[in-house]
PDB file of N, CA and C in Angstrom:
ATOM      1  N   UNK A   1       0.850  -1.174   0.000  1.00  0.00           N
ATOM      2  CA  UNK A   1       0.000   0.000   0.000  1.00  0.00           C
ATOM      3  C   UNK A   1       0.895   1.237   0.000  1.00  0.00           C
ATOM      4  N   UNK A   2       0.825   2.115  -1.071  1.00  0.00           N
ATOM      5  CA  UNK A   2       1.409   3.054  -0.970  1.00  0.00           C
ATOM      6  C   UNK A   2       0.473   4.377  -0.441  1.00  0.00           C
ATOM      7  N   UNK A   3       1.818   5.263   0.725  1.00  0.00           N
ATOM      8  CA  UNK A   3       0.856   6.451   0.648  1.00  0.00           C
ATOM      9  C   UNK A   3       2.051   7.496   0.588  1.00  0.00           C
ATOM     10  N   UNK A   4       1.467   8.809   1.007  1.00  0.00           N
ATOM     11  CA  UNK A   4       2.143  10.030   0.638  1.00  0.00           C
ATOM     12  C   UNK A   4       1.721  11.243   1.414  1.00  0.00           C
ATOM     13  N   UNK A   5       2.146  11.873   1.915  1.00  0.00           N
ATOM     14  CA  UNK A   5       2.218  13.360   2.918  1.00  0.00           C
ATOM     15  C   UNK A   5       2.560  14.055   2.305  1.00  0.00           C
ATOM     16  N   UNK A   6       1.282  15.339   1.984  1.00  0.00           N
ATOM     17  CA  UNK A   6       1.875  16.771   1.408  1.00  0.00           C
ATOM     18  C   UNK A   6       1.667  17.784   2.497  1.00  0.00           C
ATOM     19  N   UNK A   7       2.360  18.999   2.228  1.00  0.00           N
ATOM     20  CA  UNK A   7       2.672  19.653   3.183  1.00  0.00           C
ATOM     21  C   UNK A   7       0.780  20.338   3.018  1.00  0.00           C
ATOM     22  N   UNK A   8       0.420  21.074   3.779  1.00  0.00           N
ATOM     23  CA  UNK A   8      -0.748  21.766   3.402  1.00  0.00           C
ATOM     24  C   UNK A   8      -0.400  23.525   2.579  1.00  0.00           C
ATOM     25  N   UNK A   9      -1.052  24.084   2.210  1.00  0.00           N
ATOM     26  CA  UNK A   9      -0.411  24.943   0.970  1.00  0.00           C
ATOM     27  C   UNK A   9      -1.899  26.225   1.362  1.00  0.00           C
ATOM     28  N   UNK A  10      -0.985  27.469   1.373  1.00  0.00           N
ATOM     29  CA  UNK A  10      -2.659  28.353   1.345  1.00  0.00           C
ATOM     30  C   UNK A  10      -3.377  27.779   0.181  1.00  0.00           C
ATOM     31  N   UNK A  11      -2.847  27.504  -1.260  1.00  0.00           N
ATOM     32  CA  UNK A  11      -3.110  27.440  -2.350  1.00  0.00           C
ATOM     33  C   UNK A  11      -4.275  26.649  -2.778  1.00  0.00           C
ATOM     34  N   UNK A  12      -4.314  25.509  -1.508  1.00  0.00           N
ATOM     35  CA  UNK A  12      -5.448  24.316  -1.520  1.00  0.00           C
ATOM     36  C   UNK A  12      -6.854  25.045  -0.824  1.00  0.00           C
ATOM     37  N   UNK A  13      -7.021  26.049  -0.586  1.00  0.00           N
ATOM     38  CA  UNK A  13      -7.579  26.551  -0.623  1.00  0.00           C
ATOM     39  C   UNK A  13      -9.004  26.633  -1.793  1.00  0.00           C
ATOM     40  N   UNK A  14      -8.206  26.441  -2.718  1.00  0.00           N
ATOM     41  CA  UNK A  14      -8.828  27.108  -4.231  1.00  0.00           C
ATOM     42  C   UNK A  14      -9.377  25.099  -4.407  1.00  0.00           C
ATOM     43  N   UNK A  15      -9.933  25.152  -5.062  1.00  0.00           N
ATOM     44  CA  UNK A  15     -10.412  23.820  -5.513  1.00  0.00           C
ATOM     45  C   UNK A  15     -10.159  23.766  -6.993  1.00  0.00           C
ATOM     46  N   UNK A  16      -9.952  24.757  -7.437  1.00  0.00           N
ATOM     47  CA  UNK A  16      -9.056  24.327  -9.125  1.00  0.00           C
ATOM     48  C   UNK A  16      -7.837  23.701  -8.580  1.00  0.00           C
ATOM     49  N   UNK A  17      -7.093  24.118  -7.557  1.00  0.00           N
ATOM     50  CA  UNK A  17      -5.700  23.720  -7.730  1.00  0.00           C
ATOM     51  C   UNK A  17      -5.729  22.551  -6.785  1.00  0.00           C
ATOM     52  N   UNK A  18      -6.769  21.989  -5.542  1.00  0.00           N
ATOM     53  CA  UNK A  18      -7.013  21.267  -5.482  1.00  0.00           C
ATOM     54  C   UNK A  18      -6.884  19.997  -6.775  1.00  0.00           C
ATOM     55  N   UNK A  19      -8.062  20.337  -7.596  1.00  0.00           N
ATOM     56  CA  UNK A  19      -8.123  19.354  -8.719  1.00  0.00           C
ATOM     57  C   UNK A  19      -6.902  19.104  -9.105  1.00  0.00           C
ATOM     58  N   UNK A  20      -6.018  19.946  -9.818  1.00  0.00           N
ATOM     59  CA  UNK A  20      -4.586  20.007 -10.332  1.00  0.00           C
ATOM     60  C   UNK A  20      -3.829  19.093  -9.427  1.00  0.00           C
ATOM     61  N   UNK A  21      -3.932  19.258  -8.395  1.00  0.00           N
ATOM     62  CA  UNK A  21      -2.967  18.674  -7.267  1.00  0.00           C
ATOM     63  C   UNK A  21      -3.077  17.074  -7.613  1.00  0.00           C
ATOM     64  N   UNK A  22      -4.589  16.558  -7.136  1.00  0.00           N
ATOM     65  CA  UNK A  22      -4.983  15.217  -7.460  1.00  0.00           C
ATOM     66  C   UNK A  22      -4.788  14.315  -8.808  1.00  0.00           C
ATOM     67  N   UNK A  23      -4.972  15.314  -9.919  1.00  0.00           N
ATOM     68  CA  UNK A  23      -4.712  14.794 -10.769  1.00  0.00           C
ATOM     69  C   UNK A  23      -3.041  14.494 -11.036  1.00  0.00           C
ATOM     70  N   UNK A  24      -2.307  15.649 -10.707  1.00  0.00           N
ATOM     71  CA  UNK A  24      -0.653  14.950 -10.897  1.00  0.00           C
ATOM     72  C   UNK A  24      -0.397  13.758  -9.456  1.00  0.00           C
ATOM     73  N   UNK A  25      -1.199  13.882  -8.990  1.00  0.00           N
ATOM     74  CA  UNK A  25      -0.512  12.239  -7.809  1.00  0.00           C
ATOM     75  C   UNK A  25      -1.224  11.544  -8.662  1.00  0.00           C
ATOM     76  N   UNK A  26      -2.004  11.117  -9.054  1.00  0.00           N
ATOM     77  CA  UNK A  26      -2.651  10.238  -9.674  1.00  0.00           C
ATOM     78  C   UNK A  26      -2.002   9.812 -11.453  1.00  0.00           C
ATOM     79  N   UNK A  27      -1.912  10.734 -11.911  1.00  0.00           N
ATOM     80  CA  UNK A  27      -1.493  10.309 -13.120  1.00  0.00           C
ATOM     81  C   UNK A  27       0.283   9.963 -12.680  1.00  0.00           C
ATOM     82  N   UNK A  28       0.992  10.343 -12.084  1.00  0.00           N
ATOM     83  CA  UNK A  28       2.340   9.474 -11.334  1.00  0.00           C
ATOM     84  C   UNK A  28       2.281   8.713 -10.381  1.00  0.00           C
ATOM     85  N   UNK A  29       1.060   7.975 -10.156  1.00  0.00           N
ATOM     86  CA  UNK A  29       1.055   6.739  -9.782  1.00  0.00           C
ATOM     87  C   UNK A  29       1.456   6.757  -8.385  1.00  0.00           C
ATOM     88  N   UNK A  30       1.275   7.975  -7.604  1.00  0.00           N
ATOM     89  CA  UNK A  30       1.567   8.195  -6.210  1.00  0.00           C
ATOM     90  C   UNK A  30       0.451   7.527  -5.339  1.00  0.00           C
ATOM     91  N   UNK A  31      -0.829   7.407  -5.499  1.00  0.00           N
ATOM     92  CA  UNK A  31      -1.423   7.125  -4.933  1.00  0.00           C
ATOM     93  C   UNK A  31      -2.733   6.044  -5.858  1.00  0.00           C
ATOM     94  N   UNK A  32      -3.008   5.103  -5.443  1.00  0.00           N
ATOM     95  CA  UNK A  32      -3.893   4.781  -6.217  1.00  0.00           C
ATOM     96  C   UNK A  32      -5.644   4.219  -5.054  1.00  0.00           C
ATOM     97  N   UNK A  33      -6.239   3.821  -6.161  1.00  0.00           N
ATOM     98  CA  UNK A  33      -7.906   3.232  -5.661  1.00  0.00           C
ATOM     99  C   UNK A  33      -8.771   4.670  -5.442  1.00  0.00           C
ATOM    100  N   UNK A  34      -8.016   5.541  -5.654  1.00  0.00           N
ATOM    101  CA  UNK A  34      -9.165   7.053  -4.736  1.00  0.00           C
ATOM    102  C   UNK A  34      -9.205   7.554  -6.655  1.00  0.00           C
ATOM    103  N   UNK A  35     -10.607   8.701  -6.400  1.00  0.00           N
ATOM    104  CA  UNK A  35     -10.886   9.559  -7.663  1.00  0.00           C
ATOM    105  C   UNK A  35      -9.903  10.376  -7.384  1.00  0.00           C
ATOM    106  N   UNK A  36      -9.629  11.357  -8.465  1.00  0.00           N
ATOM    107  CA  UNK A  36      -9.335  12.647  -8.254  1.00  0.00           C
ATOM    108  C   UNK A  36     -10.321  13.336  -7.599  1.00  0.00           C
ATOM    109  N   UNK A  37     -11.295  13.439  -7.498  1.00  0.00           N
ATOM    110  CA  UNK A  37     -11.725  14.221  -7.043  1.00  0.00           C
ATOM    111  C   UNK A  37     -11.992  13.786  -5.624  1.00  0.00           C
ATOM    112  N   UNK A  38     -12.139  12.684  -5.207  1.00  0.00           N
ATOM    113  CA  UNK A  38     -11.913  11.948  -3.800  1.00  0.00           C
ATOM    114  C   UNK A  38     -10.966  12.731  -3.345  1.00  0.00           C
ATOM    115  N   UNK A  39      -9.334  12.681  -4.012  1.00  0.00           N
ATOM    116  CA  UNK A  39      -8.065  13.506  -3.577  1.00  0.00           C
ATOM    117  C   UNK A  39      -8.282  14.667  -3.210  1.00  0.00           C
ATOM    118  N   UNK A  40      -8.948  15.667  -4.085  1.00  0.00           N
ATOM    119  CA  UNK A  40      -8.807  17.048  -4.069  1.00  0.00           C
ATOM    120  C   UNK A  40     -10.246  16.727  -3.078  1.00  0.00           C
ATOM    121  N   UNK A  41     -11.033  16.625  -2.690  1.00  0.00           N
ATOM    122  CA  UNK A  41     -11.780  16.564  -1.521  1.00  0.00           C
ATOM    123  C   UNK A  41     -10.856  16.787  -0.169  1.00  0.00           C
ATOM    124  N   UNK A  42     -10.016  15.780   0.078  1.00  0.00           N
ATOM    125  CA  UNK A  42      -9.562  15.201   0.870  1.00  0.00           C
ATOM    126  C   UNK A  42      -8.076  16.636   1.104  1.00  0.00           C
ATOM    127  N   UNK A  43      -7.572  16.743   0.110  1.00  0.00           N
ATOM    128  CA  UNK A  43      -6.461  18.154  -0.251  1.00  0.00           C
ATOM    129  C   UNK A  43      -7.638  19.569   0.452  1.00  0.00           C
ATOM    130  N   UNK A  44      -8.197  19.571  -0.067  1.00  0.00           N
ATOM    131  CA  UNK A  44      -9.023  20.690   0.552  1.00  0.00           C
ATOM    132  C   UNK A  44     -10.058  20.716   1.458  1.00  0.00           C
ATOM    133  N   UNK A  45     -10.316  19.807   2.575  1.00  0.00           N
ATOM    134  CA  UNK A  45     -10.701  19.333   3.711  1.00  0.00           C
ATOM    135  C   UNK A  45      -9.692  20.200   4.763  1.00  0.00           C
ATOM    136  N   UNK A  46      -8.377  19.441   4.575  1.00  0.00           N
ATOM    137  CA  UNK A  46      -7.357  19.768   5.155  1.00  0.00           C
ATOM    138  C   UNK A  46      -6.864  21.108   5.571  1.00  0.00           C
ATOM    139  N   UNK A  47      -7.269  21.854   4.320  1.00  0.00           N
ATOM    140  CA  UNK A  47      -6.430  23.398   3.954  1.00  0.00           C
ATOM    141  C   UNK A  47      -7.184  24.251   5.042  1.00  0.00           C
ATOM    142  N   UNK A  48      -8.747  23.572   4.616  1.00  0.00           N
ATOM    143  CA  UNK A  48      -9.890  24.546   5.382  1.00  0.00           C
ATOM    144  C   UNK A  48      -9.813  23.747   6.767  1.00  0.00           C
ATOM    145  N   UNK A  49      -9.482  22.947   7.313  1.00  0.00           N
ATOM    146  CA  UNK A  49      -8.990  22.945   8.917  1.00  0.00           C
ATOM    147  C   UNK A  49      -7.740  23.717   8.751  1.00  0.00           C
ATOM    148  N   UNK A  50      -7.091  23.456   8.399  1.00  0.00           N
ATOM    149  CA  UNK A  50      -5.616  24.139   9.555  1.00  0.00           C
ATOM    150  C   UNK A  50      -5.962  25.170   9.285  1.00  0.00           C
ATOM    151  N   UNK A  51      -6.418  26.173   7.785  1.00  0.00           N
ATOM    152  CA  UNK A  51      -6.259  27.765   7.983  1.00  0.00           C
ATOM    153  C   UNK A  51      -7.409  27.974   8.739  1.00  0.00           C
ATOM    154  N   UNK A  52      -8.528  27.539   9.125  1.00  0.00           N
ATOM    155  CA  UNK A  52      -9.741  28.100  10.140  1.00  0.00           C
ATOM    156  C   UNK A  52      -9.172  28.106  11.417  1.00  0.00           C
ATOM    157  N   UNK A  53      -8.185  26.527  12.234  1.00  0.00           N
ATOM    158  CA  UNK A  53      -7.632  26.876  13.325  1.00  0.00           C
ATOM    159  C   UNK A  53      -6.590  28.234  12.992  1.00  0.00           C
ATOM    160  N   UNK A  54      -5.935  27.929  12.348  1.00  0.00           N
ATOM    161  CA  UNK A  54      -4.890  29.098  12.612  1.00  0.00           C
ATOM    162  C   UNK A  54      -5.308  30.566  12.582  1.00  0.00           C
ATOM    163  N   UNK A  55      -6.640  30.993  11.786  1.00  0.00           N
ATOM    164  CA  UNK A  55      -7.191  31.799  12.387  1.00  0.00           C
ATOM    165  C   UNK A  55      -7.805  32.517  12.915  1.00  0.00           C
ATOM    166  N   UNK A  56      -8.551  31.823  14.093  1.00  0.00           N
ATOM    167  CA  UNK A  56      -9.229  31.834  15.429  1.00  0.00           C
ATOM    168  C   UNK A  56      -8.559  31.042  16.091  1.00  0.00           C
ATOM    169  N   UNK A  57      -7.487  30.797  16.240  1.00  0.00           N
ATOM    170  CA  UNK A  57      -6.739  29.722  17.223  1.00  0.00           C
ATOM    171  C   UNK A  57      -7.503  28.986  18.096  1.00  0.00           C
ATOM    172  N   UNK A  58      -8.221  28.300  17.564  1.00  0.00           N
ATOM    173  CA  UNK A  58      -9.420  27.382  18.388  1.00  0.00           C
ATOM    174  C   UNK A  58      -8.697  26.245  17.884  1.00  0.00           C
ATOM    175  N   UNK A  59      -9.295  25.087  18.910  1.00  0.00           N
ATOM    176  CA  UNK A  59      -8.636  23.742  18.230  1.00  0.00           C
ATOM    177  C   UNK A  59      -7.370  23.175  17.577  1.00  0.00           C
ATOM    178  N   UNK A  60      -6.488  23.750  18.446  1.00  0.00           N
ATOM    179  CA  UNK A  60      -5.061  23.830  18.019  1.00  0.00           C
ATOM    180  C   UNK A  60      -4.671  22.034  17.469  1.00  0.00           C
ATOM    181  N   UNK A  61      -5.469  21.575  18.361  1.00  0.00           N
ATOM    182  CA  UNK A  61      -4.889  19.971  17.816  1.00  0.00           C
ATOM    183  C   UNK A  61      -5.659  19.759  16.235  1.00  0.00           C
ATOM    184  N   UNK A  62      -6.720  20.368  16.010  1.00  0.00           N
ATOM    185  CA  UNK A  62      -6.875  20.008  14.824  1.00  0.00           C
ATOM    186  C   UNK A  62      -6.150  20.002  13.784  1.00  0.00           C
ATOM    187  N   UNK A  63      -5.559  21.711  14.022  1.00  0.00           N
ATOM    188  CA  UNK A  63      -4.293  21.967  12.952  1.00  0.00           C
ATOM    189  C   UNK A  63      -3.274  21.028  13.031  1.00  0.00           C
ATOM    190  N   UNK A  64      -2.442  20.223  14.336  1.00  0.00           N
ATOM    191  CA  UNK A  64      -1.717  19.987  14.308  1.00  0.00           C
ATOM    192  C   UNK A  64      -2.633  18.074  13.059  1.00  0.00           C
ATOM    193  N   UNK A  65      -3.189  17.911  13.322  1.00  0.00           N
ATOM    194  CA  UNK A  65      -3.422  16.737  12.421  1.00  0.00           C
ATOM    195  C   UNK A  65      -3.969  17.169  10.566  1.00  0.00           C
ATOM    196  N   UNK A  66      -4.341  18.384  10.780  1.00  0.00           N
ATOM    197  CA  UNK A  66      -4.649  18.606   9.445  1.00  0.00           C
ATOM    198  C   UNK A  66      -3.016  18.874   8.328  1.00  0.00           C
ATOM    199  N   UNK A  67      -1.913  19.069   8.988  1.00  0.00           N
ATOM    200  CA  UNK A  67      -0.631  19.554   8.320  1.00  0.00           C
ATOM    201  C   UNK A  67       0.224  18.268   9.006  1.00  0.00           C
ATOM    202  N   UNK A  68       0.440  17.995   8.108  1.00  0.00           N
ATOM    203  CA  UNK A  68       0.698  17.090   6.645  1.00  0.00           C
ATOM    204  C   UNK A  68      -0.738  16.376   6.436  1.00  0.00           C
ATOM    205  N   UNK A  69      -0.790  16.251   5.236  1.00  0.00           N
ATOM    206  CA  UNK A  69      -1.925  15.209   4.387  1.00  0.00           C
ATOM    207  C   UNK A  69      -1.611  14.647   3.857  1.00  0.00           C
ATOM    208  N   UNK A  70      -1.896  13.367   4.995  1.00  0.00           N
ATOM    209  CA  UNK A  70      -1.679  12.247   4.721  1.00  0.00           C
ATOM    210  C   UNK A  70      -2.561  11.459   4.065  1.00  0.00           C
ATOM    211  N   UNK A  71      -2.102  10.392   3.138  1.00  0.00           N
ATOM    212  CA  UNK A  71      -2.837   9.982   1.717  1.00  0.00           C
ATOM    213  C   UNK A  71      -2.546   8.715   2.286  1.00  0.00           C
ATOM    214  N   UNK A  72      -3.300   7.401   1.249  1.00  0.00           N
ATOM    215  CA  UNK A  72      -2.953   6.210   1.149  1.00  0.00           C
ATOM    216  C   UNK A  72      -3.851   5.599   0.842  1.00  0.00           C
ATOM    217  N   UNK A  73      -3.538   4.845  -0.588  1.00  0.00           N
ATOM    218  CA  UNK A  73      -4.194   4.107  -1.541  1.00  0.00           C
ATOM    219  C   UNK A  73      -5.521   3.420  -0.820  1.00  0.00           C
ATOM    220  N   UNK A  74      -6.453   3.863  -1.397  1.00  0.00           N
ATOM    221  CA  UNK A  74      -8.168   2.877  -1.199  1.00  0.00           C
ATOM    222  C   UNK A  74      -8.301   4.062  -0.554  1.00  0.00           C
ATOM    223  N   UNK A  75      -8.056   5.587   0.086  1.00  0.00           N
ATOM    224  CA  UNK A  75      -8.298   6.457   0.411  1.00  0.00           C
ATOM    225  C   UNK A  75      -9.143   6.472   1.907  1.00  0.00           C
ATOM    226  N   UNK A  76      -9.412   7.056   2.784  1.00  0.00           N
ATOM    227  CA  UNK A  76      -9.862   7.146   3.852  1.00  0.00           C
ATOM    228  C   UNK A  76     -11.013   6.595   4.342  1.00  0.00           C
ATOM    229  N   UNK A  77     -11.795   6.467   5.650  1.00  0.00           N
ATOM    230  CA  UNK A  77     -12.911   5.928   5.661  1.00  0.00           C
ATOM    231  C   UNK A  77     -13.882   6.578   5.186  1.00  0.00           C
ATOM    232  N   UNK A  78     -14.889   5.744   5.278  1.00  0.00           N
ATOM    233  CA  UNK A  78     -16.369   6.412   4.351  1.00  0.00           C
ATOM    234  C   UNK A  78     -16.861   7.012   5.107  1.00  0.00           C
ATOM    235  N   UNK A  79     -16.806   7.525   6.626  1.00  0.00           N
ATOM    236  CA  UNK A  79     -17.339   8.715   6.981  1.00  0.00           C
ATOM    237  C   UNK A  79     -15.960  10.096   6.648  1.00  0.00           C
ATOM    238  N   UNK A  80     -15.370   9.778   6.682  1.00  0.00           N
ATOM    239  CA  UNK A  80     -14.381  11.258   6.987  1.00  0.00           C
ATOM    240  C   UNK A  80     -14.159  11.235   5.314  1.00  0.00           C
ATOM    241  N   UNK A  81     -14.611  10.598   4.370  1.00  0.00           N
ATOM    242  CA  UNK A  81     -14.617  11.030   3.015  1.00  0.00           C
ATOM    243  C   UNK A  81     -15.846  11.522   2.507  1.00  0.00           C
ATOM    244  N   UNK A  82     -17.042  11.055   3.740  1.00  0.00           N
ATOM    245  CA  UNK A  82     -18.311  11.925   3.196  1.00  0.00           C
ATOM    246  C   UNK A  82     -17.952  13.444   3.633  1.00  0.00           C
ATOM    247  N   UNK A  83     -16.767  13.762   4.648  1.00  0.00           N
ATOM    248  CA  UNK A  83     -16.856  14.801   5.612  1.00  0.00           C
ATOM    249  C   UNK A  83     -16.435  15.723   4.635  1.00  0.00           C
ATOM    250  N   UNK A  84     -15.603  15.040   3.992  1.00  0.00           N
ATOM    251  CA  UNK A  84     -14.903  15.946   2.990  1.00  0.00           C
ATOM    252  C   UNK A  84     -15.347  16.380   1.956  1.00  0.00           C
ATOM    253  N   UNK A  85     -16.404  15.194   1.164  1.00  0.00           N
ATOM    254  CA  UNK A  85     -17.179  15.402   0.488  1.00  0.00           C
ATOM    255  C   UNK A  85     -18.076  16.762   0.601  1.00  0.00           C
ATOM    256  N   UNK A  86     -18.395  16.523   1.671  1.00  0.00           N
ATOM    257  CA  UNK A  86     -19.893  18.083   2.115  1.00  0.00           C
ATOM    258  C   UNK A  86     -19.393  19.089   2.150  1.00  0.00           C
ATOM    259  N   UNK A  87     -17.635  19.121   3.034  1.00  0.00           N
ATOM    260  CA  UNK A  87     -17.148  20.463   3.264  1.00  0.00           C
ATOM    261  C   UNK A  87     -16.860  21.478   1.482  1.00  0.00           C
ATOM    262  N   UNK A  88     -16.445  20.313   0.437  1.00  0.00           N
ATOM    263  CA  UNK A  88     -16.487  20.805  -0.897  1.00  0.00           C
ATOM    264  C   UNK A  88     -17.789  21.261  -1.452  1.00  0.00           C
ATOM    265  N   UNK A  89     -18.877  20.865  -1.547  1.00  0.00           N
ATOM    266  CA  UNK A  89     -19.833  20.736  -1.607  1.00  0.00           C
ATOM    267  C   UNK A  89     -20.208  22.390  -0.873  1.00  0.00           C
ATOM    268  N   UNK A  90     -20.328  22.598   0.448  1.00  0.00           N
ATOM    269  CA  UNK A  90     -20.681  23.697   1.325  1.00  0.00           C
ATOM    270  C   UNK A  90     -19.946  24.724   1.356  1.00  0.00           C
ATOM    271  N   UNK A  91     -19.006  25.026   0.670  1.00  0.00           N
ATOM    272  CA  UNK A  91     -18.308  25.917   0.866  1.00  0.00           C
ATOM    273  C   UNK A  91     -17.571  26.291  -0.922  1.00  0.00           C
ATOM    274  N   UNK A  92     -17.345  27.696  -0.779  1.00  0.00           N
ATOM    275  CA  UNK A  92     -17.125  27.991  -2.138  1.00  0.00           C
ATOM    276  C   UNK A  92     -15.581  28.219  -2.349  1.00  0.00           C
ATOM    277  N   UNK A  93     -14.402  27.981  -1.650  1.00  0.00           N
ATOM    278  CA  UNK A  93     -13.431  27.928  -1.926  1.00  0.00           C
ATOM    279  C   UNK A  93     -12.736  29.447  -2.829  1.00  0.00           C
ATOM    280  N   UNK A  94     -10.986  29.128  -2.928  1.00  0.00           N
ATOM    281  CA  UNK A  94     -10.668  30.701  -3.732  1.00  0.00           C
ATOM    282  C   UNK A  94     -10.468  30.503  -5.023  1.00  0.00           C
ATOM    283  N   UNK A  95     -10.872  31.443  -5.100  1.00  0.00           N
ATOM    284  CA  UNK A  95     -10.318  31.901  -6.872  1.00  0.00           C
ATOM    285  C   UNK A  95      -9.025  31.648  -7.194  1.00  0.00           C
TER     286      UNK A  95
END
């Protein structure tokens, strides 16, 4: 089973570059069994925890688990991938 840790990025923020992101692990074979768009769910889940803790400094442990994102093939459980799912879904991300 392969997996992979990216650093978290303001940039994931945006859900275009989300997408972008997922699609180059995926087409280099970094990660496999997940969509791209499963990935970039999961890439921008992350971004929007640590930058919400970091600023309102609430929930400091969250940040500390949201930085690095951590990946690994067949992708996460089916609740914390619906979580991610909704947070894309509910929220309009940056330009």
């Amino acid at each position: 089973m392969k997996t992979l840790s990216i650093k978290v990025k303001n940039a994931f923020l945006s859900k275009d570059i989300c997408m972008e992101k997922a699609r180059e692990i995926i087409s280099k074979g970094r990660i496999s069994g997940m969509s791209e768009l499963q990935l970039a769910h999961e890439i921008y889940f992350h971004a929007l925890a640590f930058f919400f803790c970091e600023k309102v400094l609430l929930l400091r442990w969250v940040k500390r688990f949201a930085d690095p994102i951590d990946m690994c093939d067949g992708g996460d459980t089916p609740f914390r991938r619906f979580v991610f799912a909704a947070f894309w879904i509910m929220t309009k991300g940056k330009k």
